[in-house]
PDB file of N, CA and C in Angstrom:
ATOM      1  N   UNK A   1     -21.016  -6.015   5.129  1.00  0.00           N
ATOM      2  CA  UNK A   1     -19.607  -5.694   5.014  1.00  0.00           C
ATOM      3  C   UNK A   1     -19.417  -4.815   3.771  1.00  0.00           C
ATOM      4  N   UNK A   2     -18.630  -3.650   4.209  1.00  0.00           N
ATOM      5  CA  UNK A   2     -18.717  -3.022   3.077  1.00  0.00           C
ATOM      6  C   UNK A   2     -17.727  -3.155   2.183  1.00  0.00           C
ATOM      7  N   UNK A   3     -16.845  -1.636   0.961  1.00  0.00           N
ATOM      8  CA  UNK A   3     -15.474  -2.455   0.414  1.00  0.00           C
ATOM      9  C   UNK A   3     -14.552  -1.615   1.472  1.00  0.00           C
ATOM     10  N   UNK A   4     -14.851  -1.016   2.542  1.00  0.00           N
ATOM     11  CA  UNK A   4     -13.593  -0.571   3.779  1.00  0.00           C
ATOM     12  C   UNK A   4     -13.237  -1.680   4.392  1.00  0.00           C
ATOM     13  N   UNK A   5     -14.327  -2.403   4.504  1.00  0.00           N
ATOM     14  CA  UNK A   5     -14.467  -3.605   5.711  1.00  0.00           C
ATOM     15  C   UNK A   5     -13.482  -4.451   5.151  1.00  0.00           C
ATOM     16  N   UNK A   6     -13.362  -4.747   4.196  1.00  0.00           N
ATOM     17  CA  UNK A   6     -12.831  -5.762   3.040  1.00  0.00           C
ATOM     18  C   UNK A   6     -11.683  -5.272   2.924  1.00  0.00           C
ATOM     19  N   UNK A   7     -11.104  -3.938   2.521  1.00  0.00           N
ATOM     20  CA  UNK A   7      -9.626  -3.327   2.271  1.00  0.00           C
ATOM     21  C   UNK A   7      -8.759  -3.378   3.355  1.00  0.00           C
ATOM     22  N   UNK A   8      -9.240  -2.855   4.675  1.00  0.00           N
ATOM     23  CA  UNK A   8      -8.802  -3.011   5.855  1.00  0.00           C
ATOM     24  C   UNK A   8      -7.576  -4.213   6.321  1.00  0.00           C
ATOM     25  N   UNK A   9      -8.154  -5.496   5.955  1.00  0.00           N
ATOM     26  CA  UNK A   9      -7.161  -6.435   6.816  1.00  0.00           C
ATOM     27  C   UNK A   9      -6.519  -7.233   4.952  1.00  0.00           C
ATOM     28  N   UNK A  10      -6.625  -6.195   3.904  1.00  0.00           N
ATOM     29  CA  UNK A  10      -6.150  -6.793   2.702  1.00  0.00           C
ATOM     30  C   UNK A  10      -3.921  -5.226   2.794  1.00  0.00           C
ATOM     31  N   UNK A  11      -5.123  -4.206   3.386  1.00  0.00           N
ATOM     32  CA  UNK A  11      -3.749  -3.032   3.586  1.00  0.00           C
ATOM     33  C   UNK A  11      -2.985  -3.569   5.113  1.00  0.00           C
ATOM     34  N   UNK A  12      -3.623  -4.437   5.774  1.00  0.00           N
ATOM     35  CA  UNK A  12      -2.539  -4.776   6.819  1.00  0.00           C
ATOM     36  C   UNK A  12      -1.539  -5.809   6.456  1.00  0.00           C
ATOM     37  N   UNK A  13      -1.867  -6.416   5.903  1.00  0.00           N
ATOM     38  CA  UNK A  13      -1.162  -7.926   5.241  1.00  0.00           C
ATOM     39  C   UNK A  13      -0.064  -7.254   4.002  1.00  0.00           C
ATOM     40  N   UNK A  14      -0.888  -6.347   2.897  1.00  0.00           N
ATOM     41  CA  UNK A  14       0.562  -5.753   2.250  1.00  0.00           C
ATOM     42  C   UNK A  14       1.376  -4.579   3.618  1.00  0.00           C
ATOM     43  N   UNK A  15       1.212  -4.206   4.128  1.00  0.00           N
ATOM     44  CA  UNK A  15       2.078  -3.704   4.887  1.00  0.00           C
ATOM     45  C   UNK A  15       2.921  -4.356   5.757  1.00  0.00           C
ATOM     46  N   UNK A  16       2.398  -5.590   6.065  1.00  0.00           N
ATOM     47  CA  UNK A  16       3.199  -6.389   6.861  1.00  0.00           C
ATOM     48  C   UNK A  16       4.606  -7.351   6.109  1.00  0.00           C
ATOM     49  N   UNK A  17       3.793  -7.769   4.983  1.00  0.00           N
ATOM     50  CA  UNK A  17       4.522  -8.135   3.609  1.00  0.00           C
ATOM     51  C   UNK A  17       5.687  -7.602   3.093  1.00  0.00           C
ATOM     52  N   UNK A  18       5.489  -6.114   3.134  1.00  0.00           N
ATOM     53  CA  UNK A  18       6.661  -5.337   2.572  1.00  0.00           C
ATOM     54  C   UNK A  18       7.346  -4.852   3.450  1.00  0.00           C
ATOM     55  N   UNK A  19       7.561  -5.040   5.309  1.00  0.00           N
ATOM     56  CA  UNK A  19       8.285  -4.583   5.755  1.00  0.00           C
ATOM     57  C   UNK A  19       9.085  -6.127   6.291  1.00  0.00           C
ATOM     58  N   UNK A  20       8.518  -7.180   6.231  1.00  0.00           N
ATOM     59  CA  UNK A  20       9.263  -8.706   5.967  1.00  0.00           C
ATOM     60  C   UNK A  20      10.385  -8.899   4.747  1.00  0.00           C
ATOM     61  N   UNK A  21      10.111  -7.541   3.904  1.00  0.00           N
ATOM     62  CA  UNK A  21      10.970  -7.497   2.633  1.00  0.00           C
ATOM     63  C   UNK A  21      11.946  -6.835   2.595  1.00  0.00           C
ATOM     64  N   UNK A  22      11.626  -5.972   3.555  1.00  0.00           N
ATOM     65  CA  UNK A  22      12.766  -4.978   4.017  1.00  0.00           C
ATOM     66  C   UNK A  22      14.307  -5.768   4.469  1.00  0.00           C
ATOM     67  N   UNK A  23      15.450  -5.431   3.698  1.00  0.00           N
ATOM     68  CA  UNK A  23      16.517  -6.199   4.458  1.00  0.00           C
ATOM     69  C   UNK A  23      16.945  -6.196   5.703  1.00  0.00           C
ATOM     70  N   UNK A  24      17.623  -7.250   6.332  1.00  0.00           N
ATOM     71  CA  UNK A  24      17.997  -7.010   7.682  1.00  0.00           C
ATOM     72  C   UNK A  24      19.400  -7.413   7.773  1.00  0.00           C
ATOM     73  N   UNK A  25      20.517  -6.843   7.930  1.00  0.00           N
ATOM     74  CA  UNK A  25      21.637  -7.149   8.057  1.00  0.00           C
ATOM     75  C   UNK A  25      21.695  -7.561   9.261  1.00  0.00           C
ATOM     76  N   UNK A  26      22.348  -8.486   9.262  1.00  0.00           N
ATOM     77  CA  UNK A  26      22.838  -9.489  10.531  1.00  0.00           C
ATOM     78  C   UNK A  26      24.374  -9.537  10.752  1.00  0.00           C
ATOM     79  N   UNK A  27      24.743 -10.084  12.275  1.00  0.00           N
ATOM     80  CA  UNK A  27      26.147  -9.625  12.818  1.00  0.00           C
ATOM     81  C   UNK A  27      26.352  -8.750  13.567  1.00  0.00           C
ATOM     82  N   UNK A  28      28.041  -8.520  13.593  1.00  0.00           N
ATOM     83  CA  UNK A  28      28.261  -7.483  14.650  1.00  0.00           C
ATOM     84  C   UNK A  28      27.804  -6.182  13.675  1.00  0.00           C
ATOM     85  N   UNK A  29      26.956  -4.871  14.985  1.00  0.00           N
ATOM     86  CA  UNK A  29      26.922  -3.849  14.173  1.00  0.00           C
ATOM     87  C   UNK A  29      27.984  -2.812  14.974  1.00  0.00           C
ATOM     88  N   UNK A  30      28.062  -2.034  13.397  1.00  0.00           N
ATOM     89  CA  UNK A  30      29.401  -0.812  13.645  1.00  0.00           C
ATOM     90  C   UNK A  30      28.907   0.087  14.850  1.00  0.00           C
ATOM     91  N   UNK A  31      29.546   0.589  15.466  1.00  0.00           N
ATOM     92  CA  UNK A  31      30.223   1.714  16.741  1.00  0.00           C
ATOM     93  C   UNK A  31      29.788   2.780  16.110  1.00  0.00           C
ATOM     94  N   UNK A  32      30.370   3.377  14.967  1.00  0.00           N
ATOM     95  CA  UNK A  32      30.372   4.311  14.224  1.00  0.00           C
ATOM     96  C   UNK A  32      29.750   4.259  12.882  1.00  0.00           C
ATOM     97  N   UNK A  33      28.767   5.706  12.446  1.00  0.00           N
ATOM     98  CA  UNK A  33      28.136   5.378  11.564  1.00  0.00           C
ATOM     99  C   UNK A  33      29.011   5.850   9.880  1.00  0.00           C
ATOM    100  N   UNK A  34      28.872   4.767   9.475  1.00  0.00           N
ATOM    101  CA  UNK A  34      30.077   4.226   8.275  1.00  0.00           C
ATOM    102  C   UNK A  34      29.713   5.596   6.959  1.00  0.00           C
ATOM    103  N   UNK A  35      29.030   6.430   7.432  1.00  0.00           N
ATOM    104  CA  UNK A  35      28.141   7.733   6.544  1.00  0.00           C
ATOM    105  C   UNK A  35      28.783   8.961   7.582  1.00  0.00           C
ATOM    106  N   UNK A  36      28.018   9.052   8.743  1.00  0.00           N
ATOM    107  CA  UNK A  36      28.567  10.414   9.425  1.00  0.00           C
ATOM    108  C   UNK A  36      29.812  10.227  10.163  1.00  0.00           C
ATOM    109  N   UNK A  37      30.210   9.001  11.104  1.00  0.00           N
ATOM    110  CA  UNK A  37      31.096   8.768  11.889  1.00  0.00           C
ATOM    111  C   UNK A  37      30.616   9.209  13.319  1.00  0.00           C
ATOM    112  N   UNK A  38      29.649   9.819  13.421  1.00  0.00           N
ATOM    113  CA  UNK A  38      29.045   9.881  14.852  1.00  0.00           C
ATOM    114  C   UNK A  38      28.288   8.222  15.312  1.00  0.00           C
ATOM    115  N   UNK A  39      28.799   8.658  16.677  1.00  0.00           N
ATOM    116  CA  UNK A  39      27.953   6.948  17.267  1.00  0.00           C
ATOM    117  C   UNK A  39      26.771   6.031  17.285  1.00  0.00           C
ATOM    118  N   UNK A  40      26.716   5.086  16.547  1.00  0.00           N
ATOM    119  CA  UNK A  40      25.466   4.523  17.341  1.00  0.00           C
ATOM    120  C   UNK A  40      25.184   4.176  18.079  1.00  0.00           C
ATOM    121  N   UNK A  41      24.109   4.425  18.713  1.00  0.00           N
ATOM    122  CA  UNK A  41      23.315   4.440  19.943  1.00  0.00           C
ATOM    123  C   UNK A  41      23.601   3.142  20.169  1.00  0.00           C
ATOM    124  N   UNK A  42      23.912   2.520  21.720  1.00  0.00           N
ATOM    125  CA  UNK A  42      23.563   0.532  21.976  1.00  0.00           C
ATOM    126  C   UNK A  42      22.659   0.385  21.804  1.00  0.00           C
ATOM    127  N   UNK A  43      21.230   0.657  21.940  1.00  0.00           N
ATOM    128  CA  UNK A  43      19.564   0.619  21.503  1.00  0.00           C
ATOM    129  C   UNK A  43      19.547   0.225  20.250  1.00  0.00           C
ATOM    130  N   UNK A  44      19.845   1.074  19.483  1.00  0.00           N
ATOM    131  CA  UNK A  44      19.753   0.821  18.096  1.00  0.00           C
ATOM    132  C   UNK A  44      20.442  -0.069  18.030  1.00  0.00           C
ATOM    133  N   UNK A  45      21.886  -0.100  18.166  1.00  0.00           N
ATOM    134  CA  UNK A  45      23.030  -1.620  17.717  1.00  0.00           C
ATOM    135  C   UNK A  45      22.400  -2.902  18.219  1.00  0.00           C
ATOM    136  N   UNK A  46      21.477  -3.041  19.378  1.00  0.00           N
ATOM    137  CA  UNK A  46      21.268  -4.057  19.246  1.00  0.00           C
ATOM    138  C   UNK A  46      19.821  -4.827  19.287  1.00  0.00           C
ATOM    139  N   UNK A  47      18.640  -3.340  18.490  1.00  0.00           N
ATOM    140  CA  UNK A  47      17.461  -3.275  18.202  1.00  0.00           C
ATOM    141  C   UNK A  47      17.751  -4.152  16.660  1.00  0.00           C
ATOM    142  N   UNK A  48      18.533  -3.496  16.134  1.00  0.00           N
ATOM    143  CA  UNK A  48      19.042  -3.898  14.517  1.00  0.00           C
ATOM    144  C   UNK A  48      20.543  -4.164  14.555  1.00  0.00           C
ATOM    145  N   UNK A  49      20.141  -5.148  14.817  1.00  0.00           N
ATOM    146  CA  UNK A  49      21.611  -5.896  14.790  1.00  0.00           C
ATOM    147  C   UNK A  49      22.302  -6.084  13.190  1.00  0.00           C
ATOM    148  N   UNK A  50      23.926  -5.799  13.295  1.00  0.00           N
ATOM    149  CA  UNK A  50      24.163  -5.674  12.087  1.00  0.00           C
ATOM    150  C   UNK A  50      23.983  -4.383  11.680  1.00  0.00           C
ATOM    151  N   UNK A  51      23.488  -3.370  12.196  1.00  0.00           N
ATOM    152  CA  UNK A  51      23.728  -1.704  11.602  1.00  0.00           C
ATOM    153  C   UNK A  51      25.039  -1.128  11.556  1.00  0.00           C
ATOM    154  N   UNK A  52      25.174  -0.638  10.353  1.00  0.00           N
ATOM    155  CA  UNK A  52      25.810   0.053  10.143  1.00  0.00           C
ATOM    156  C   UNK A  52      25.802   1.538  10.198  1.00  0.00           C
ATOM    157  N   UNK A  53      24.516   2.409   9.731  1.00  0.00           N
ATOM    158  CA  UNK A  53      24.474   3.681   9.896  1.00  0.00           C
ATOM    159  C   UNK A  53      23.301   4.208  11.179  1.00  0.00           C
ATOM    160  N   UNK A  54      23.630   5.193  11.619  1.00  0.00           N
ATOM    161  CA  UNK A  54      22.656   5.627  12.455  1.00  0.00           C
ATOM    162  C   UNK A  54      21.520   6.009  11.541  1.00  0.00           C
ATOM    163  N   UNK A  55      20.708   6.222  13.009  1.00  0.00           N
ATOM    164  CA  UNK A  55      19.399   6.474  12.034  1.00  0.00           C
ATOM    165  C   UNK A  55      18.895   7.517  10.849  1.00  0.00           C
ATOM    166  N   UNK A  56      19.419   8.674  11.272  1.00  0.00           N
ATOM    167  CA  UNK A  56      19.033   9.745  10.020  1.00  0.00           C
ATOM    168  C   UNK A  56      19.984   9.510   8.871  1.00  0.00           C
ATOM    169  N   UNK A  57      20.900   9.047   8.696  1.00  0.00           N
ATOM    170  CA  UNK A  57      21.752   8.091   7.548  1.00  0.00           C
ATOM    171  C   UNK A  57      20.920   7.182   7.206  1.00  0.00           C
ATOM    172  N   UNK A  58      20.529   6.473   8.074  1.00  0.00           N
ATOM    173  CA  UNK A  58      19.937   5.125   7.395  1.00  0.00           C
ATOM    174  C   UNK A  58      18.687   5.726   6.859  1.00  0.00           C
ATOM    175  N   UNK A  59      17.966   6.133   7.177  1.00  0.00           N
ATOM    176  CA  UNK A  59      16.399   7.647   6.170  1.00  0.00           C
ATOM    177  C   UNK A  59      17.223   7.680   5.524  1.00  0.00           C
ATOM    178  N   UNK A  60      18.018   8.983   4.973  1.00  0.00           N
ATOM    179  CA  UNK A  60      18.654   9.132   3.772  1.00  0.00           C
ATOM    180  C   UNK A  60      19.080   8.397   3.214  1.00  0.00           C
ATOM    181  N   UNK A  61      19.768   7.567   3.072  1.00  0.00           N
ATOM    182  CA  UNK A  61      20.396   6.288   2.312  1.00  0.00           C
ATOM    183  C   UNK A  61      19.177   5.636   1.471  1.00  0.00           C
ATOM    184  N   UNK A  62      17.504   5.268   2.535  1.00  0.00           N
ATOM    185  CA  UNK A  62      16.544   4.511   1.683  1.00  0.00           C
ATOM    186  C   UNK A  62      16.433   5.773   1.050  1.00  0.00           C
ATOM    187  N   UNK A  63      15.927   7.194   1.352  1.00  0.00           N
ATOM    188  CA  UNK A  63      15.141   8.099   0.771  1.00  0.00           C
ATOM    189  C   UNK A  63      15.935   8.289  -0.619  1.00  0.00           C
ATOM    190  N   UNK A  64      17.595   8.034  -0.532  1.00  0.00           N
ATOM    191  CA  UNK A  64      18.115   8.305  -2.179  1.00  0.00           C
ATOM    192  C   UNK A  64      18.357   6.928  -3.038  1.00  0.00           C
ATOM    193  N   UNK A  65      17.703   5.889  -2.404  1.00  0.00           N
ATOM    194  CA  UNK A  65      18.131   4.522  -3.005  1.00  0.00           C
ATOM    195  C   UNK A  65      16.521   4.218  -3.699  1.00  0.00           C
ATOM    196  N   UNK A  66      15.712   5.601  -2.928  1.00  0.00           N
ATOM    197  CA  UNK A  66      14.072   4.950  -3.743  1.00  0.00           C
ATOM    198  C   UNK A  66      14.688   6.148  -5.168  1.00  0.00           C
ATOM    199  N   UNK A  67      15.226   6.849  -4.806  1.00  0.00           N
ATOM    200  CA  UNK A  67      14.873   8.126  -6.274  1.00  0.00           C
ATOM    201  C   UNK A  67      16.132   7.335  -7.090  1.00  0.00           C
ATOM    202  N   UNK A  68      16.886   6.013  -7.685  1.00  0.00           N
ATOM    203  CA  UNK A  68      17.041   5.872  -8.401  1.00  0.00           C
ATOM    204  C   UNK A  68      16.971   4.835  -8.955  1.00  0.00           C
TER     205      UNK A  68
END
């Protein structure tokens, strides 16, 4: 066994870890996205229940909430 063999199921476990960390809002989710006002999809509303923004809002929102 080498150290790939070994890193392998040590990078699946932090990846699994940090998306268990990820928040999940729960409840009814919004119609409209509370950022653009265009619709969310039913897929999404009730993939992630509790959404509020559609998806390229919800990217931007993490992408400017990591830069501060």
């Amino acid at each position: 066994m080498d150290d790939v063999d070994i890193a392998g199921p040590r990078q699946d476990q932090a990846v699994a870890d940090a998306i268990s960390r990820v928040p999940r809002p729960g409840g009814q989710s919004a119609r409209y996205c509370v950022d653009c006002d265009d619709p969310i999809p039913e897929a999404r509303r009730q993939a992630y229940q509790g959404c509020q923004r559609c998806v390229q809002c919800e990217e931007d929102f993490w992408i400017e909430a990591k830069r501060r």
